[in-house]
C-alpha atoms as a PDB file:
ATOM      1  CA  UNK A   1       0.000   0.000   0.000  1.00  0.00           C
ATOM      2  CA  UNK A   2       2.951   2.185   0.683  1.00  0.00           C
ATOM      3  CA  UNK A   3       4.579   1.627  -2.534  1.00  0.00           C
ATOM      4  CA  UNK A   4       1.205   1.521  -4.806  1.00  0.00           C
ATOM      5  CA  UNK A   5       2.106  -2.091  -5.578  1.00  0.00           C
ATOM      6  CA  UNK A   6      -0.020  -5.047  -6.201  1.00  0.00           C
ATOM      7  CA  UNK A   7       1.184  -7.644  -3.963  1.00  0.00           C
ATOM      8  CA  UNK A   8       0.899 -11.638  -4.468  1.00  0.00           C
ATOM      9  CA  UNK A   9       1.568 -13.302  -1.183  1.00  0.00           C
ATOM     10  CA  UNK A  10       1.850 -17.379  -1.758  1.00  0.00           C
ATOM     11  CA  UNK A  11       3.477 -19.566   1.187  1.00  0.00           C
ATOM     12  CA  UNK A  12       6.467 -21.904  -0.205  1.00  0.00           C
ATOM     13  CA  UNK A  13       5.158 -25.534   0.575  1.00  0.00           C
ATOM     14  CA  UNK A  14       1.322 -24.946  -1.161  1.00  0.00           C
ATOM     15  CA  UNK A  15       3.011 -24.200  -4.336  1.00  0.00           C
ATOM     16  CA  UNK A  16       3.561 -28.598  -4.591  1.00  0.00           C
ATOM     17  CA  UNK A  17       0.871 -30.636  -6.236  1.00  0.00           C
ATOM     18  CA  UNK A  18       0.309 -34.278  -6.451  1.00  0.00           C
ATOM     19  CA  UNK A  19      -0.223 -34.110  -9.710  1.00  0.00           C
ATOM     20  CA  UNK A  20       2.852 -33.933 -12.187  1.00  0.00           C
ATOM     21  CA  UNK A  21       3.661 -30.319 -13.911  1.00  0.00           C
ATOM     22  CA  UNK A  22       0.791 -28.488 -11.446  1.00  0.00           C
ATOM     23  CA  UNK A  23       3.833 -27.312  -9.318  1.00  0.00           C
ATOM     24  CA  UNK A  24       5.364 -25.853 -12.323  1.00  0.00           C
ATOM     25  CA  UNK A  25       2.045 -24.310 -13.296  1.00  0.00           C
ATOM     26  CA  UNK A  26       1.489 -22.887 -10.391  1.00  0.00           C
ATOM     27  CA  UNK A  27       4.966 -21.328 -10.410  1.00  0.00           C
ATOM     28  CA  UNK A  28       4.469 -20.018 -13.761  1.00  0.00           C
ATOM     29  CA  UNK A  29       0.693 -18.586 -13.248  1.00  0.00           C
ATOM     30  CA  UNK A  30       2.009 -16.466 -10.092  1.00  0.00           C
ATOM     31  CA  UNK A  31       4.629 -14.925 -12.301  1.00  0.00           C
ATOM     32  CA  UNK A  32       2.017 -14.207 -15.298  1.00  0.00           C
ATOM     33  CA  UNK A  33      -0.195 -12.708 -12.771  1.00  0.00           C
ATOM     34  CA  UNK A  34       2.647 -10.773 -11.664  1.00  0.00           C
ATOM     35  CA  UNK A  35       3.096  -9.283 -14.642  1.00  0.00           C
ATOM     36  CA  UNK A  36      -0.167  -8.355 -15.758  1.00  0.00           C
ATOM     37  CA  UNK A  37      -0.589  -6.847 -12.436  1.00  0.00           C
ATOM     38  CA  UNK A  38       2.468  -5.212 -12.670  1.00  0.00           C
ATOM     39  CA  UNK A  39       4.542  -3.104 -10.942  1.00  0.00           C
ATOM     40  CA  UNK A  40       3.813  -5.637  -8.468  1.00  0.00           C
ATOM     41  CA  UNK A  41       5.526  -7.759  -5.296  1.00  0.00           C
ATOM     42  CA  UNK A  42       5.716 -11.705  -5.494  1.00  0.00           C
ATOM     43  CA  UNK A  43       6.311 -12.460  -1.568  1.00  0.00           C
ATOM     44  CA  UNK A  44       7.033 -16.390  -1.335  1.00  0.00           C
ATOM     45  CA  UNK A  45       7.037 -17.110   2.631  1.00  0.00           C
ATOM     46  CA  UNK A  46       9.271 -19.996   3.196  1.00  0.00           C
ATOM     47  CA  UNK A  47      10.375 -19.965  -0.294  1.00  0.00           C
ATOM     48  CA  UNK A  48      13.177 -22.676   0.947  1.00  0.00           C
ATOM     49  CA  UNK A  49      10.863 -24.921   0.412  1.00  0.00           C
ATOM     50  CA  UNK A  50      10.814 -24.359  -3.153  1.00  0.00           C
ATOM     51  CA  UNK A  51      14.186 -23.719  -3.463  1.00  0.00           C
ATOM     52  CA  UNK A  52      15.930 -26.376  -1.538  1.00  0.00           C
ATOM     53  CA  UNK A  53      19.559 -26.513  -2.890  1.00  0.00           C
ATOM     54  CA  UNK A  54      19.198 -29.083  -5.578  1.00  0.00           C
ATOM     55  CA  UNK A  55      22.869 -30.863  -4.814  1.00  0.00           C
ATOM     56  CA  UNK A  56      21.456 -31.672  -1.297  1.00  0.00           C
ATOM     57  CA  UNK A  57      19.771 -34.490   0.284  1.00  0.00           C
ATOM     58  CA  UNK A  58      16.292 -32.926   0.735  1.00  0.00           C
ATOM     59  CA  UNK A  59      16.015 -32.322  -2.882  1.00  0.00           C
ATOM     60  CA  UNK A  60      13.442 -34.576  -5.093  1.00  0.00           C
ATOM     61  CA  UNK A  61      12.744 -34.301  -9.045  1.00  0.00           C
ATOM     62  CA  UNK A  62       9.956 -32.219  -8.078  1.00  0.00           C
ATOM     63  CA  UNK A  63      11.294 -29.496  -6.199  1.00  0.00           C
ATOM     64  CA  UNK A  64      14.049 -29.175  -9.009  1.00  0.00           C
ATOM     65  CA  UNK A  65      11.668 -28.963 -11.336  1.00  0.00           C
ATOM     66  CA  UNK A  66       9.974 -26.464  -9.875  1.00  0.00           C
ATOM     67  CA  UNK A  67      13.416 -24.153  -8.889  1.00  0.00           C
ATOM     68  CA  UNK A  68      14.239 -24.452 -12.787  1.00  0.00           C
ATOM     69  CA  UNK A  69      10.761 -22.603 -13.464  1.00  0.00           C
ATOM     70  CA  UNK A  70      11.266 -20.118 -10.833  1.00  0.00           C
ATOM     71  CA  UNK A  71      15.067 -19.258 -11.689  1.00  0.00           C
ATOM     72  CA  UNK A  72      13.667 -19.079 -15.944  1.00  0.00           C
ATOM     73  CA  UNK A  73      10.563 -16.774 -14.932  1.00  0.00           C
ATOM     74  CA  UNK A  74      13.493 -14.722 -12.968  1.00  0.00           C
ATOM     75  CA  UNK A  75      15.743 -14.039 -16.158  1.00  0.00           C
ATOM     76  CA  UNK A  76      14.329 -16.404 -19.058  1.00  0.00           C
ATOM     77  CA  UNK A  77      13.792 -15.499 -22.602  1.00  0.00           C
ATOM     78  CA  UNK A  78      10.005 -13.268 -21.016  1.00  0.00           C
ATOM     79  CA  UNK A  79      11.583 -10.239 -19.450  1.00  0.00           C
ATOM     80  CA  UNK A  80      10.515  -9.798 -16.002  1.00  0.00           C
ATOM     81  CA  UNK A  81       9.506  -5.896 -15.654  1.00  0.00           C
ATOM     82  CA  UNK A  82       8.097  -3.598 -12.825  1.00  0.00           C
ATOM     83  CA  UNK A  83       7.963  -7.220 -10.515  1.00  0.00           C
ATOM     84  CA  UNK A  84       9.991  -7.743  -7.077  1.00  0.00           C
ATOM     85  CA  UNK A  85      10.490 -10.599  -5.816  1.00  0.00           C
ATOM     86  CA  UNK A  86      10.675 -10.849  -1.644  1.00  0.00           C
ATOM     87  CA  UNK A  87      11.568 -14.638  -0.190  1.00  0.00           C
ATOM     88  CA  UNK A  88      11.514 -15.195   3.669  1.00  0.00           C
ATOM     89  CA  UNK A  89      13.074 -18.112   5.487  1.00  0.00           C
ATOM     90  CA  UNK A  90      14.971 -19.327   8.686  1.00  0.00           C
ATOM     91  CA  UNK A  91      16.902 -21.766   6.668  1.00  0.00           C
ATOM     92  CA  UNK A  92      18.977 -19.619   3.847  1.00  0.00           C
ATOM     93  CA  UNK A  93      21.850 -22.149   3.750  1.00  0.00           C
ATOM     94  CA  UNK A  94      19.190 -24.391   2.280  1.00  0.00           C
ATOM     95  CA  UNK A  95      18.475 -22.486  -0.579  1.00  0.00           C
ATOM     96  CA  UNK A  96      20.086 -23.334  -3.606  1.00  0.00           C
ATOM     97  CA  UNK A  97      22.804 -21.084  -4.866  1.00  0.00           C
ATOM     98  CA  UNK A  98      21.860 -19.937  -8.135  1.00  0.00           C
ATOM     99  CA  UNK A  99      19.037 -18.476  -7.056  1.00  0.00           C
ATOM    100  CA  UNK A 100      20.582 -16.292  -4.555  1.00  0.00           C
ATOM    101  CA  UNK A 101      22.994 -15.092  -7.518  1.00  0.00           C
ATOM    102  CA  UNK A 102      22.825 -11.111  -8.594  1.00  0.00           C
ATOM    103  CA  UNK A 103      19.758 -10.523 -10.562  1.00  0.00           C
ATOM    104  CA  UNK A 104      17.766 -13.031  -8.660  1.00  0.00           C
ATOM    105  CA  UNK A 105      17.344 -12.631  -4.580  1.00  0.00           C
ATOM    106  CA  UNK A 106      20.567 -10.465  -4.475  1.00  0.00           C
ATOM    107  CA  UNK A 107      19.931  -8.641  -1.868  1.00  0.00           C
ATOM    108  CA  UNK A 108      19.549 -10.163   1.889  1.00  0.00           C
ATOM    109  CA  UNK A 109      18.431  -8.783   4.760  1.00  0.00           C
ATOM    110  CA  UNK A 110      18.376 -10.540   8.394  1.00  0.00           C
ATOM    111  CA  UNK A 111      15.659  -9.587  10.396  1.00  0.00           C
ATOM    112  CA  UNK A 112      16.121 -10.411  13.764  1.00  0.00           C
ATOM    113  CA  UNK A 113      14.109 -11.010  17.388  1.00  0.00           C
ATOM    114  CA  UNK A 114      12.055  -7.857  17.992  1.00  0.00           C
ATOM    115  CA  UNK A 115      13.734  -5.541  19.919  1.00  0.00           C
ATOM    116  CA  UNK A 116      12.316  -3.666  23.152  1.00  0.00           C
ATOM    117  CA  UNK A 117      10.200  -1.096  21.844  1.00  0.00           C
ATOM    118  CA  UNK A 118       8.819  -4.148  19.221  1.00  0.00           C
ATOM    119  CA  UNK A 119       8.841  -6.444  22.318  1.00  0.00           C
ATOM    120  CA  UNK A 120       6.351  -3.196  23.805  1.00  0.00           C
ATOM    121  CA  UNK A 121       4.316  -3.219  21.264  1.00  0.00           C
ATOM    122  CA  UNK A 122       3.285  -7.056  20.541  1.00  0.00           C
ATOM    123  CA  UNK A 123       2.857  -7.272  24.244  1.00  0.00           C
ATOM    124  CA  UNK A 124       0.302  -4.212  24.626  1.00  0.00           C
ATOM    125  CA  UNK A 125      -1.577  -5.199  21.633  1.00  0.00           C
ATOM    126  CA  UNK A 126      -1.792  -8.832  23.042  1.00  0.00           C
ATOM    127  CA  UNK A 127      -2.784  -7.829  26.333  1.00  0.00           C
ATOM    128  CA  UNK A 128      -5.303  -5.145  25.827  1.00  0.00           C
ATOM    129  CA  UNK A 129      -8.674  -6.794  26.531  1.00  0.00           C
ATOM    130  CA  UNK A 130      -6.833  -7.912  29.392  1.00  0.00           C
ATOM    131  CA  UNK A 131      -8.784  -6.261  31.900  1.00  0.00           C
ATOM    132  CA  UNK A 132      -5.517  -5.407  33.547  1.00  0.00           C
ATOM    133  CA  UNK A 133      -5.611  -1.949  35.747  1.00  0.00           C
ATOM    134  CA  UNK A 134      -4.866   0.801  33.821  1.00  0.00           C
ATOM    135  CA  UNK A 135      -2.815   2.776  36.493  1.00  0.00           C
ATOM    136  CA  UNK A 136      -0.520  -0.726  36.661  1.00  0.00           C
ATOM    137  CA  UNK A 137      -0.614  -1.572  32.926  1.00  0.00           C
ATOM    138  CA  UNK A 138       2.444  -0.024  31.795  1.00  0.00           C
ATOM    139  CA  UNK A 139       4.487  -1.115  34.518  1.00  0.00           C
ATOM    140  CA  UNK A 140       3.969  -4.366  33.938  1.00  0.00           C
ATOM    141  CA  UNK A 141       4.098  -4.072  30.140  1.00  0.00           C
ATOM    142  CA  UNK A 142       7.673  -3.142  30.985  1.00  0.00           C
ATOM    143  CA  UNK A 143       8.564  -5.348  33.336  1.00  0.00           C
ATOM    144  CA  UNK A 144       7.751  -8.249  30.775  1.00  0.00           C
ATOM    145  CA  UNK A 145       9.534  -6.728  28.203  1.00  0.00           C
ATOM    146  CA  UNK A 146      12.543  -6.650  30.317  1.00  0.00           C
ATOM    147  CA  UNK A 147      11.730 -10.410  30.940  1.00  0.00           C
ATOM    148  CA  UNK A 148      12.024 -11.811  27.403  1.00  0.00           C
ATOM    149  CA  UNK A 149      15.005 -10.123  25.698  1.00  0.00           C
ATOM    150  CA  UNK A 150      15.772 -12.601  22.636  1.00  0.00           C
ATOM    151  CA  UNK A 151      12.314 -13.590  22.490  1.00  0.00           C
ATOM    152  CA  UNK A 152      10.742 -13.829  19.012  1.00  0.00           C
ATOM    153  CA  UNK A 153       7.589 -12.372  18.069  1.00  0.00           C
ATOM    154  CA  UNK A 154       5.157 -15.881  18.565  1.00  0.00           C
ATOM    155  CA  UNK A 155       6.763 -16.119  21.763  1.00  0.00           C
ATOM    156  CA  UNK A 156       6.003 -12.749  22.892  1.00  0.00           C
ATOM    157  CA  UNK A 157       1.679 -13.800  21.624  1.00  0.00           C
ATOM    158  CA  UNK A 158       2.087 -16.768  23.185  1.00  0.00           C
ATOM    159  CA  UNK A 159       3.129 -15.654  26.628  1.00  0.00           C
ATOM    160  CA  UNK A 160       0.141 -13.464  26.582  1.00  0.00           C
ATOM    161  CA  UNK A 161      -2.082 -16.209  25.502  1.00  0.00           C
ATOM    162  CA  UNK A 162      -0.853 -18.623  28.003  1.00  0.00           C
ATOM    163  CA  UNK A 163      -1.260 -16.104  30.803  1.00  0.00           C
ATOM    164  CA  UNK A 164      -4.875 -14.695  29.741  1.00  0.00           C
ATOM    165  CA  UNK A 165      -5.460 -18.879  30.264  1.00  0.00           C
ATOM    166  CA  UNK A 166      -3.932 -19.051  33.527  1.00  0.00           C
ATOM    167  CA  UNK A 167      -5.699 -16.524  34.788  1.00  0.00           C
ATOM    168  CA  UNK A 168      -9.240 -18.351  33.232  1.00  0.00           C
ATOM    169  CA  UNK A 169      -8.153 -21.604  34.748  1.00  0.00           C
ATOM    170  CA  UNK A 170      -8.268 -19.914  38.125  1.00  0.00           C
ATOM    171  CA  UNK A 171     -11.729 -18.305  37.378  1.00  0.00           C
ATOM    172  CA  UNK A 172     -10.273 -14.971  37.235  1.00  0.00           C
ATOM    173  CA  UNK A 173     -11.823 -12.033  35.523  1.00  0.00           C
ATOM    174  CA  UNK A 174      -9.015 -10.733  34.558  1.00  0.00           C
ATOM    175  CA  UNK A 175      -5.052 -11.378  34.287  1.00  0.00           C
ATOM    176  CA  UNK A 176      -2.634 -10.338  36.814  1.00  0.00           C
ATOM    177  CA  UNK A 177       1.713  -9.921  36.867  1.00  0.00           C
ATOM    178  CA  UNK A 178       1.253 -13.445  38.672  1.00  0.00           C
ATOM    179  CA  UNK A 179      -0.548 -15.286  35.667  1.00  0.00           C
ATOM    180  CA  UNK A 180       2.483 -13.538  33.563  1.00  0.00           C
ATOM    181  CA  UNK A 181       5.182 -14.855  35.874  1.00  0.00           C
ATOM    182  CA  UNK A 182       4.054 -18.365  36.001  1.00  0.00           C
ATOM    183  CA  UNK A 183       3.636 -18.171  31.999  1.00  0.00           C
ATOM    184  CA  UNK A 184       7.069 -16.936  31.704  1.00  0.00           C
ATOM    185  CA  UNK A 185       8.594 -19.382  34.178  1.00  0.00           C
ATOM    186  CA  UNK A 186       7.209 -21.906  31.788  1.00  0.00           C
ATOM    187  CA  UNK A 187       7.980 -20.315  28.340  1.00  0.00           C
ATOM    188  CA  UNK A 188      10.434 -22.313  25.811  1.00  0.00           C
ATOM    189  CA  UNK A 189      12.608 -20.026  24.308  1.00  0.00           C
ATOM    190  CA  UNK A 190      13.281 -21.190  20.899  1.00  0.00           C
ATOM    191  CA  UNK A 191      16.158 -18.479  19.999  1.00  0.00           C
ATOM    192  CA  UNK A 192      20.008 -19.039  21.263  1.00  0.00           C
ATOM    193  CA  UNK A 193      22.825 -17.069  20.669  1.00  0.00           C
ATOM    194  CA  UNK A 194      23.904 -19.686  18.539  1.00  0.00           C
ATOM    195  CA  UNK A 195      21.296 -19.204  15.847  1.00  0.00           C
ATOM    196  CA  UNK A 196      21.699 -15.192  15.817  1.00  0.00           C
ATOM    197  CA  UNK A 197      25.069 -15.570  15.274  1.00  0.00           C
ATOM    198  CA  UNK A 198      24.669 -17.605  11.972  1.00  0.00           C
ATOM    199  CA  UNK A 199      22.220 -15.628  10.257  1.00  0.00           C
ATOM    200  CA  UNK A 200      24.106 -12.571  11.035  1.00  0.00           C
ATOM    201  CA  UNK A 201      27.522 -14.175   9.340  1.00  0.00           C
ATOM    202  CA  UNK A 202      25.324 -15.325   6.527  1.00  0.00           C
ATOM    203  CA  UNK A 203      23.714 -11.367   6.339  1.00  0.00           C
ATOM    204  CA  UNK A 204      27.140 -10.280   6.357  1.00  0.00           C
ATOM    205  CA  UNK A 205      28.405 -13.287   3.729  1.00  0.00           C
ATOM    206  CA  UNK A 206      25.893 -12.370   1.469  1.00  0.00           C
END
């Protein structure tokens, strides 16, 4: 809407078909809508998983198929004009390398955990038919923020899910800093330093 682009969003994995050339049809009719639509934005969500580097062990005749179409709709013989394309994954070392050559997805940005003022933001949106006390409500929207540094964005919905059902189990009317404790002493923090660390080197690789 900001640009005054049409925008196509299509999520990697519903792209495959059980029948045999539907995959590449499908690939091909998002890029002809594209097109006519154009200027326009193709956003694949976990395009990895049609674009699983085709030396590896995950790839099948299917999904190689399908990359080929994608990579000759990029830069084939039908100029691609006025279209961007936007992929999103968690797993860019499983993308296959050509199409992360210049001309294709060339440019790669790492978005990482939400930071505090993010963090602030998911958690008063969340909470806000709370019934929390309005005089208390941004002290404890900043206390929990200072509780999850690292976490991701789900984790920040689900803590605020899985105390607004704490404080129903108890027969509660509304939630309380206690429901929000016991939900964070119980959260599973999916992120480690570890991970952050790779996709900034691949970020910076890129």
């Amino acid at each position: 809407t900001e640009a005054g682009l049409n925008f196509l969003a299509i999520k990697g994995p519903e792209i495959f078909d059980k029948y045999v050339g539907e995959s590449e049809r499908k690939i091909r009719d998002i890029f002809n809508k594209a097109r006519a639509s154009a200027p326009s934005i193709i956003f694949i969500d976990e395009i990895d998983a049609i674009a699983v580097d085709r030396e590896g062990g995950e790839s099948t005749n299917v999904s190689k198929q399908v990359l080929n179409t994608m990579l000759n709709e990029l830069d084939g013989v039908e100029e691609l004009n006025g279209v961007i394309l936007v992929g999103a994954t968690n797993r860019p070392s499983s993308i296959d390398s050509a199409l992360l050559r210049p001309g294709r997805l060339d440019r790669h940005v790492y978005v990482g955990p939400p930071d505090a003022e993010g963090r602030k933001a998911i958690f008063s949106n969340a909470s806000s038919s709370f019934g929390i006390d309005e005089g208390s409500f941004n002290a404890l929207i900043d206390w929990i923020v200072n509780e999850t540094e690292g976490c991701s964005g789900a984790e920040c919905v689900l803590l605020c899910r899985e105390a607004g059902v704490r404080a129903v189990s108890r027969g509660a009317d509304h939630v309380t800093r206690e429901d929000f404790e016991s939900a964070i002493s119980h959260l599973v923090r999916n992120i480690t330093q570890e991970m952050l660390d790779y996709y900034q080197e691949f970020a910076c690789r890129a």
